[in-house]
Protein backbone atom coordinates (compact mmCIF):
# COMPACT_ATOMS: atom_id res chain seq x y z
CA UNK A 1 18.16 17.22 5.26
CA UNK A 2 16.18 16.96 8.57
CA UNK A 3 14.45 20.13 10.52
CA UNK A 4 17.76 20.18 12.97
CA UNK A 5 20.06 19.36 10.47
CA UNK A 6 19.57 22.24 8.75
CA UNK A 7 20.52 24.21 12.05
CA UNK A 8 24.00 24.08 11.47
CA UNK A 9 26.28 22.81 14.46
CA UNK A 10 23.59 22.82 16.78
CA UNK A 11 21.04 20.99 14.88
CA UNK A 12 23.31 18.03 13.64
CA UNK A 13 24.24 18.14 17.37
CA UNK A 14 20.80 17.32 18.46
CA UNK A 15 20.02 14.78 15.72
CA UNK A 16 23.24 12.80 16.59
CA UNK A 17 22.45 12.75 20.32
CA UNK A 18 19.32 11.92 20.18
CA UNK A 19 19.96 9.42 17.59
CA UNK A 20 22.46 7.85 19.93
CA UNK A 21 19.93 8.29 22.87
CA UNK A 22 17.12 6.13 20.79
CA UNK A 23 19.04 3.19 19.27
CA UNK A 24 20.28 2.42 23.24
CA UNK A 25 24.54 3.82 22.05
CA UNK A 26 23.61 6.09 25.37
CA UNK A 27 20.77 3.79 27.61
CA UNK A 28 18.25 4.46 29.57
CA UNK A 29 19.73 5.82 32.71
CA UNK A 30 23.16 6.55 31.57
CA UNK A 31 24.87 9.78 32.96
CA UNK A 32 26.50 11.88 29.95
CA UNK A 33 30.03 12.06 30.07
CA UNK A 34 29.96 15.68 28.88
CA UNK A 35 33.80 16.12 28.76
CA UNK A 36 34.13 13.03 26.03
CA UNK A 37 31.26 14.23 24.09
CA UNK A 38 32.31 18.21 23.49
CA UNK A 39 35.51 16.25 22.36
CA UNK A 40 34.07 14.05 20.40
CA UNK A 41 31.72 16.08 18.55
CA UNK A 42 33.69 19.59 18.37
CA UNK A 43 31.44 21.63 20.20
CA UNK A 44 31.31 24.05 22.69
CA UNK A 45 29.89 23.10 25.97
CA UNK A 46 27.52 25.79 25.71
CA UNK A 47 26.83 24.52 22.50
CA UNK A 48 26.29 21.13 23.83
CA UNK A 49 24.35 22.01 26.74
CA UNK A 50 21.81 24.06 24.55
CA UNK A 51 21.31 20.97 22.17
CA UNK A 52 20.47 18.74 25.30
CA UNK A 53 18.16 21.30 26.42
CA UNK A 54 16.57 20.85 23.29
CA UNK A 55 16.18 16.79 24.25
CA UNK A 56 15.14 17.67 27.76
CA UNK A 57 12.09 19.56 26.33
CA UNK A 58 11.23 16.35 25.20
CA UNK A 59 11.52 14.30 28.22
CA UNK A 60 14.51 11.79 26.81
CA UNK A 61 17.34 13.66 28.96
CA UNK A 62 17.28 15.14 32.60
CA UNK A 63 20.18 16.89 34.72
CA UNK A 64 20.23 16.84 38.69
CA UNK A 65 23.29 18.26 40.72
CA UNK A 66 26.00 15.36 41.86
CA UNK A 67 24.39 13.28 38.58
CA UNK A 68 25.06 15.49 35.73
CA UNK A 69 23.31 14.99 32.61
CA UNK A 70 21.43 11.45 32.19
CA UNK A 71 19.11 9.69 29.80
CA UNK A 72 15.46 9.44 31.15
CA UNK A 73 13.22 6.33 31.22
CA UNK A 74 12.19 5.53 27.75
CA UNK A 75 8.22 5.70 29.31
CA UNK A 76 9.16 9.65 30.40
CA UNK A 77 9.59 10.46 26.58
CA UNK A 78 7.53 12.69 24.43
CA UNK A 79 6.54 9.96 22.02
CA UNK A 80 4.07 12.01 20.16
CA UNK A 81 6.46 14.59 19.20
CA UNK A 82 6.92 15.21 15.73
CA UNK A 83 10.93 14.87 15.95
CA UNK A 84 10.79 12.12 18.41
CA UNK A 85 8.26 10.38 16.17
CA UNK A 86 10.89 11.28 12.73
CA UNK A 87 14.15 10.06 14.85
CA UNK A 88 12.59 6.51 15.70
CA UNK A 89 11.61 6.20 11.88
CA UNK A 90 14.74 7.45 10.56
CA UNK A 91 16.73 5.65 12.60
CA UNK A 92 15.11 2.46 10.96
CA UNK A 93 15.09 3.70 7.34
CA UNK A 94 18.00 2.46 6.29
CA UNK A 95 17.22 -1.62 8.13
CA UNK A 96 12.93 -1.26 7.68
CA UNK A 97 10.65 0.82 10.20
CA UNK A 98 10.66 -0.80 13.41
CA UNK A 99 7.23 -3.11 13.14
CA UNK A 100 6.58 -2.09 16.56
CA UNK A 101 6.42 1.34 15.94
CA UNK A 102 4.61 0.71 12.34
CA UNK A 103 1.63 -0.91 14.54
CA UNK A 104 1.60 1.83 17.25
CA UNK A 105 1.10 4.17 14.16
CA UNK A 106 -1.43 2.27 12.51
CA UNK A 107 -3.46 1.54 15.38
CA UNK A 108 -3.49 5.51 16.24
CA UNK A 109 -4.13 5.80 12.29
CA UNK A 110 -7.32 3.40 12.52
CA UNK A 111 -8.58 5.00 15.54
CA UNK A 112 -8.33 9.12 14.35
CA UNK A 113 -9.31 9.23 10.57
CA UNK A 114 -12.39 7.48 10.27
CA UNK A 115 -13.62 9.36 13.36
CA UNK A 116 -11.78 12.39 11.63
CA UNK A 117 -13.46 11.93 8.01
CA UNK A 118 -16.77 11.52 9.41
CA UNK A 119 -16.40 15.09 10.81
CA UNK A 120 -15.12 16.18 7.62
CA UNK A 121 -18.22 15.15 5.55
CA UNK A 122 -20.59 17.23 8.02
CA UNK A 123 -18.14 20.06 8.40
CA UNK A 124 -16.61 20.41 4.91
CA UNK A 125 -16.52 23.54 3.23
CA UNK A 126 -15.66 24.74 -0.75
CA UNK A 127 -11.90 25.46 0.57
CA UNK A 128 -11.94 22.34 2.36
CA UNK A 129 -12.79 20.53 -1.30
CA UNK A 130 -10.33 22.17 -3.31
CA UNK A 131 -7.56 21.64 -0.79
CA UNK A 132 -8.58 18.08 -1.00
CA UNK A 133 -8.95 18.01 -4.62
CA UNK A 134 -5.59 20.03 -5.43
CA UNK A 135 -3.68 17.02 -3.15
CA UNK A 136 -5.77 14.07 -5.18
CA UNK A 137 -4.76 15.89 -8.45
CA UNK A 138 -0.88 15.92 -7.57
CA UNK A 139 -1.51 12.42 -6.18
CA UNK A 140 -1.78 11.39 -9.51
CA UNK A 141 0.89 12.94 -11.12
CA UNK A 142 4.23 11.64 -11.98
CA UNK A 143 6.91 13.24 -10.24
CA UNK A 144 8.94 10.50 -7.91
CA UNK A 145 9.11 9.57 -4.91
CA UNK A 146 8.76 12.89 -2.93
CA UNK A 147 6.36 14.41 -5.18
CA UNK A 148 4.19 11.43 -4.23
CA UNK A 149 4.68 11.72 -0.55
CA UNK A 150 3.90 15.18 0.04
CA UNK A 151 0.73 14.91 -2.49
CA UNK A 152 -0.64 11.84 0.00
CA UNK A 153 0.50 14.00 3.04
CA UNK A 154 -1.35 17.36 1.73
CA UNK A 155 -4.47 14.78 0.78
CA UNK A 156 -5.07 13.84 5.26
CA UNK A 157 -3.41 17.26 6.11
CA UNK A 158 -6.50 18.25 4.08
CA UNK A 159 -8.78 15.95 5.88
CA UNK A 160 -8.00 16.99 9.15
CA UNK A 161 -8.42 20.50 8.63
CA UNK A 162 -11.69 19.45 6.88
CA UNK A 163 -12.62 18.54 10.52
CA UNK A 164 -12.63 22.44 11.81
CA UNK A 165 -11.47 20.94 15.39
CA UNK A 166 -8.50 22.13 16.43
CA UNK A 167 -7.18 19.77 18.22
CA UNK A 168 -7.42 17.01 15.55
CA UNK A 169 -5.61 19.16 13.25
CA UNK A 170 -2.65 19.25 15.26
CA UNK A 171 -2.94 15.52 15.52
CA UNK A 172 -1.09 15.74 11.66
CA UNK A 173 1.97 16.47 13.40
CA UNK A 174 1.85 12.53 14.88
CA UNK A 175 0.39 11.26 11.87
CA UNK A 176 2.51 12.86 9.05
CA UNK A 177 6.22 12.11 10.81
CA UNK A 178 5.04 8.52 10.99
CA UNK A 179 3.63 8.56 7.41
CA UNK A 180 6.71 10.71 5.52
CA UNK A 181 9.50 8.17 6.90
CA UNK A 182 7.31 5.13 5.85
CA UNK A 183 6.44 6.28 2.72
CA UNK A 184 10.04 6.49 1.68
CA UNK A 185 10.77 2.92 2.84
CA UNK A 186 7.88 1.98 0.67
CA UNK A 187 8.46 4.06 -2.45
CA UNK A 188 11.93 1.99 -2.71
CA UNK A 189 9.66 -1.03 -3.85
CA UNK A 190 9.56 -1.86 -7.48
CA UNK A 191 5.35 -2.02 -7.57
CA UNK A 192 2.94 -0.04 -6.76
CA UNK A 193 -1.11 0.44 -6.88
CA UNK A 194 -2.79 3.59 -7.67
CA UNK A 195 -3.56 5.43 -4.87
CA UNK A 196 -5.75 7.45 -6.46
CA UNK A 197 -9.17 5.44 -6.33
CA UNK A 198 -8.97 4.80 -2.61
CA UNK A 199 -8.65 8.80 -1.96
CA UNK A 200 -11.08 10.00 -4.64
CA UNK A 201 -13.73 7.47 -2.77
CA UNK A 202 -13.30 8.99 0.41
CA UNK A 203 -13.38 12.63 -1.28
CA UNK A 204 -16.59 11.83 -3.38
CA UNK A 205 -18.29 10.79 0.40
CA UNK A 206 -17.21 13.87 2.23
CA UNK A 207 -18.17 16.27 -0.97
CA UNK A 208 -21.45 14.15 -0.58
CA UNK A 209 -21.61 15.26 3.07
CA UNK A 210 -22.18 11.80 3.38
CA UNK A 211 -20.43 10.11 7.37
CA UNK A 212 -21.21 6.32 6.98
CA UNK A 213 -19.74 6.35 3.47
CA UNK A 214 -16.82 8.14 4.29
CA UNK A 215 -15.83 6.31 7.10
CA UNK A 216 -16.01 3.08 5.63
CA UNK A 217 -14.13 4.55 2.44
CA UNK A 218 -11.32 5.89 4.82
CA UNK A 219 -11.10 2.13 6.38
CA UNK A 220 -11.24 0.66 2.71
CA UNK A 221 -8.54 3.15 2.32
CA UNK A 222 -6.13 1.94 5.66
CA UNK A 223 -6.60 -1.90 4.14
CA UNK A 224 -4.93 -1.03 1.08
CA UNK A 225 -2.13 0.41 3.02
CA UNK A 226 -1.70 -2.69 4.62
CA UNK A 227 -1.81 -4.40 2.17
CA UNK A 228 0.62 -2.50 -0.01
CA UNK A 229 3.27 -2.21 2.78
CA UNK A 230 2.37 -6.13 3.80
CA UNK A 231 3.73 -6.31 -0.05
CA UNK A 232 7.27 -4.41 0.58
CA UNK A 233 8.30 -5.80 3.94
CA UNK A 234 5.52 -9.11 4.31
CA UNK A 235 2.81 -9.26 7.09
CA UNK A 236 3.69 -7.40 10.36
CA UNK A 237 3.33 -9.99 12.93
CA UNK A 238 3.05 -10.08 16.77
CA UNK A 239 3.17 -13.21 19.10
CA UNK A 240 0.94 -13.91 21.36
CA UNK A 241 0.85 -15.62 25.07
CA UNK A 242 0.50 -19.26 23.43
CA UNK A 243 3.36 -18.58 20.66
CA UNK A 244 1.27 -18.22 17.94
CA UNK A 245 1.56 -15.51 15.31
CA UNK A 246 -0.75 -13.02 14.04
CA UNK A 247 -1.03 -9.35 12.19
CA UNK A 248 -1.90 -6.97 14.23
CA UNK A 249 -5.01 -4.57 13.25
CA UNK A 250 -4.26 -1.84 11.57
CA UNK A 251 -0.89 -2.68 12.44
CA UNK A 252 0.67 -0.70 9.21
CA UNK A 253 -1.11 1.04 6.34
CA UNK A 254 1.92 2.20 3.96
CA UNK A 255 1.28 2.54 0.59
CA UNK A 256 3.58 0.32 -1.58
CA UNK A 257 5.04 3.17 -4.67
CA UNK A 258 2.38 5.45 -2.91
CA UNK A 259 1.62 7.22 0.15
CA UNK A 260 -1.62 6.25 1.88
């Protein structure tokens, strides 16, 4: 079950409306019909007011007096959020991740964690290392699907932290929602490629205290995932202004039976 779902009425309140708000059911600029929707969903308009609250923290909804309730430009939402970021991915689980959104993430991927593991290797410390080697240990572990996605998450939770800058480390909250829906898209594929090489390279460099190496086994690392997800749903692809077609870089890096 999701975070909200587990809230009881509330929480399945919020997932559905913002669910509805995100695939375009309710578009951009649409006034609630608040009436129709307590009906609809069997809530309480207290109930329903509170859950929209909870979507107006996040910039997708607004209310103004003689407008009532409406949906907010698309460009006025929290996009980083973690449960924004989980909605848009879920919403596409069942269909593929929107490739879109895949390249957004991948791009924000390439930029952060080989400027992130280069901190890492300078900044390390014994914790750090046995956090990291505890999550390349489970990595290679049978245990399904799951098992495999939190190991891969715990492994760049790990790496972040490794960083000691605070800011970065809350930048798992983007990277991980992004990561956790992909990975389960992937981990329906048939095939897979051990995961565990790519990670224990960029380990052995940041044990080594050693920048250069780490980055470029981190970006070794993100070209497997590309290649492992290109594998599962076939080359992401964006035109450009003359109509030709090419992959965007870094556009995805999901690992194909494992998390990346």
């Amino acid at each position: 079950m999701t975070p909200y779902a587990r809230r009881g009425v509330h929480g399945q309140t919020v997932e559905t409306l913002a669910r509805r708000v995100l695939t375009g059911e309710i578009p951009e600029g649409a006034t609630l019909d608040m009436a129709a929707l307590q009906s609809e969903l069997d809530v309480s308009l207290t109930a329903l007011r509170e859950s929209l609250k909870v979507l107006a923290a996040k910039g997708m909804v607004d209310a103004r007096q003689k407008r009532g309730t409406f949906v907010r430009p698309r460009s006025d939402w929290n996009l980083l959020d973690a449960d924004v970021l989980r909605w848009q991915f879920s919403e596409n689980s069942g269909s593929g991740a929107d490739p879109a959104l895949l390249r957004s993430l991948g791009e924000v991927r390439g930029i952060i964690e080989p400027a992130a593991v280069r901190l890492a290797a300078d900044r390390r410390t014994d914790t750090d290392l046995e956090a990291l080697e505890t999550a390349l240990s489970a990595m290679g572990q049978e245990g399904g699907a799951s098992h495999a996605v939190e190991a891969d998450l715990a492994f760049h939770r790990a790496l972040l932290a490794a960083t000691h800058n605070e800011l970065l480390e809350r930048m798992e909250m983007v990277i991980e929602s992004g990561l956790a829906q992909r990975d389960q898209f992937v981990h329906s594929a048939p095939h897979s490629e051990d995961p565990v090489p790519s990670h224990r390279a960029v380990l052995d460099a940041v044990r080594d205290r050693d920048p250069d190496a780490a980055e470029h086994a981190m970006r070794a690392l993100l070209d497997q995932a590309t290649r492992d997800l290109d594998k599962v749903s076939g080359p992401l692809a964006s035109d450009d202004a003359d109509g030709s077609s090419e992959k965007a870089d870094g556009s995805s890096e999901k690992k194909d039976g494992q998390a990346q």
